[in-house]
Protein backbone atom coordinates (compact mmCIF):
# COMPACT_ATOMS: atom_id res chain seq x y z
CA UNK A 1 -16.68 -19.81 22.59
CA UNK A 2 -13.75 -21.65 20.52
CA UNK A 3 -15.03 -19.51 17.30
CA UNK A 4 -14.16 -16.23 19.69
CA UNK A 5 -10.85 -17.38 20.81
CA UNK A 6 -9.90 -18.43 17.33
CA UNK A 7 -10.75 -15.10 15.93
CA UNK A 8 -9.29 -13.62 18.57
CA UNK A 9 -6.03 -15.34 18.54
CA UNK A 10 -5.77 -15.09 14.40
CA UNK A 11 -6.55 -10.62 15.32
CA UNK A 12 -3.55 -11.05 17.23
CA UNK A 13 -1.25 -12.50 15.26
CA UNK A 14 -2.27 -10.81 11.90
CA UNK A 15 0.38 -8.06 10.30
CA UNK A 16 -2.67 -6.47 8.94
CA UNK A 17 -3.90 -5.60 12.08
CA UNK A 18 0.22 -3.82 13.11
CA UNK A 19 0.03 -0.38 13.52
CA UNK A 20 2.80 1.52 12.78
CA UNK A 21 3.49 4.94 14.45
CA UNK A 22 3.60 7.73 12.66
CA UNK A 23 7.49 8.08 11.55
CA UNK A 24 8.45 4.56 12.82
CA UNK A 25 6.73 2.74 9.76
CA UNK A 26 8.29 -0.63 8.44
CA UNK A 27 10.48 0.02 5.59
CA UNK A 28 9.47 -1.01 2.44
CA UNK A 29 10.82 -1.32 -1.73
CA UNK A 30 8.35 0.86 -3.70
CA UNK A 31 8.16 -0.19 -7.48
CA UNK A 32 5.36 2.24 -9.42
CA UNK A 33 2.66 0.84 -11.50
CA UNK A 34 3.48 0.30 -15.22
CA UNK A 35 1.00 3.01 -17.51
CA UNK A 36 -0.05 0.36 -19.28
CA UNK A 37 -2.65 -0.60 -16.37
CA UNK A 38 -4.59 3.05 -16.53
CA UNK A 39 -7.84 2.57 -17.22
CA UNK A 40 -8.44 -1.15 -16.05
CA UNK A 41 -9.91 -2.95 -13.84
CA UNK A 42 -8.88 -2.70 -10.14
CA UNK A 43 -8.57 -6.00 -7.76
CA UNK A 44 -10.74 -3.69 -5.07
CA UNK A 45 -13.60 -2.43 -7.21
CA UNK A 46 -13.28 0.76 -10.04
CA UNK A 47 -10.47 1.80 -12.09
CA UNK A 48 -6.82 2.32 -11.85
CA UNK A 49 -5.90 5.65 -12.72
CA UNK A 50 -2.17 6.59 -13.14
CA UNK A 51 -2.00 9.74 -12.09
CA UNK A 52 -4.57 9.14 -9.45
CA UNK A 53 -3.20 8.39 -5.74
CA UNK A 54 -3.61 4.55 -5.09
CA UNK A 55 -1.33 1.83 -4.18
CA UNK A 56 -1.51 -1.96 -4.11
CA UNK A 57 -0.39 -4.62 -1.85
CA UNK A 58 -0.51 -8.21 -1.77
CA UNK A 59 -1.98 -9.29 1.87
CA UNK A 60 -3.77 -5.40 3.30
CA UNK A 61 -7.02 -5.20 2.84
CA UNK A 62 -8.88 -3.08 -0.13
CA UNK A 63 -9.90 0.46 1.53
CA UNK A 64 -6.77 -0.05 4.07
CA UNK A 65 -5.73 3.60 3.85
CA UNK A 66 -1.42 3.38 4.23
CA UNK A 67 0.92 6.45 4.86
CA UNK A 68 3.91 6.38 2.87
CA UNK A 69 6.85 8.21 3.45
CA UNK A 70 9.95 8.94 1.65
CA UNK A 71 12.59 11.89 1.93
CA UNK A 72 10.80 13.73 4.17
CA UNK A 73 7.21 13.67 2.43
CA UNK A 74 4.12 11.69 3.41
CA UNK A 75 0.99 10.64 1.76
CA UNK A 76 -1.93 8.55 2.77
CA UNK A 77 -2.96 6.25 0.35
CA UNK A 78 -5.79 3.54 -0.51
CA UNK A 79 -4.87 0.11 -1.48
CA UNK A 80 -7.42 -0.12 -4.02
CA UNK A 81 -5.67 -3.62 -6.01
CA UNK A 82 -3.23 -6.23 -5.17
CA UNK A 83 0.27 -7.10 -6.51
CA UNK A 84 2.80 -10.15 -6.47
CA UNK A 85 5.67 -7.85 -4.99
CA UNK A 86 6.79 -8.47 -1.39
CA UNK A 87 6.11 -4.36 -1.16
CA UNK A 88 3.98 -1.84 -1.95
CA UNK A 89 2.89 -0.90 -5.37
CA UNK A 90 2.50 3.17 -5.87
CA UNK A 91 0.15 5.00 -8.61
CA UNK A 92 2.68 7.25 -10.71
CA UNK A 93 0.23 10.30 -8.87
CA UNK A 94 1.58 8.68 -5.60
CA UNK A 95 4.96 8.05 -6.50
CA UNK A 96 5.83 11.62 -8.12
CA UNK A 97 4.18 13.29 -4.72
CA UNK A 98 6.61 11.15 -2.65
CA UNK A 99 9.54 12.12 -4.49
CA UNK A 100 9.56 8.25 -5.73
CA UNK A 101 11.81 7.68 -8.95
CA UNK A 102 8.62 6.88 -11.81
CA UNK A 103 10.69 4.23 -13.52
CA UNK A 104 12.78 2.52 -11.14
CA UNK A 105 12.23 1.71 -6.96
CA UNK A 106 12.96 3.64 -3.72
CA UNK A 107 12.92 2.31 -0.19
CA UNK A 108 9.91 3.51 1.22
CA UNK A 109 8.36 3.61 5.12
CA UNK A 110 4.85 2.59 5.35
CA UNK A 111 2.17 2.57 8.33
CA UNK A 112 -1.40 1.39 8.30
């Protein structure tokens, strides 16, 4: 019964577990995956591909599908690795369908 009420209490309190309605997502910095990365490994499983439409994040889990949105444009995307930013890492496929600058960082909303 303490094992339930643990889990329970640790569901509760868990960001991972926040949803975010659709236009009221937390705002976010969204950097874009360096090229150098296509073709390796993925934290999640498979491949990174840059043009492909992926993101990572350091604490959702892998297969946590996210919708960005920037400018006016959304996009659902998998976080399919994990990265040491306190945001959201986009795919350069991601990024240029968001309107997201490919070399630089734009303030992003995200829900999950």
């Amino acid at each position: 019964m303490r094992r339930i009420a643990l889990a329970l209490a640790l569901l509760v309190q868990s960001p991972v577990h926040a949803h975010h309605g659709a236009g009221h997502g937390r705002p976010v910095t969204a950097t874009v995956y360096h090229q150098e990365f296509n073709g390796g490994p993925a934290y999640c499983g498979g491949t990174y591909r840059h043009w492909g439409v992926s993101a990572a994040h350091p604490f959702l889990p892998c297969g946590t599908r996210v919708t960005v949105s920037h400018r006016g444009r959304r996009l659902t995307v998998p976080i399919t690795d994990r990265c040491d930013c306190n945001s959201i890492d986009l795919s350069a496929g991601a990024a240029w369908r968001l309107g997201v600058p490919l070399d630089g960082i734009a303030q992003v909303r995200i829900s999950y």
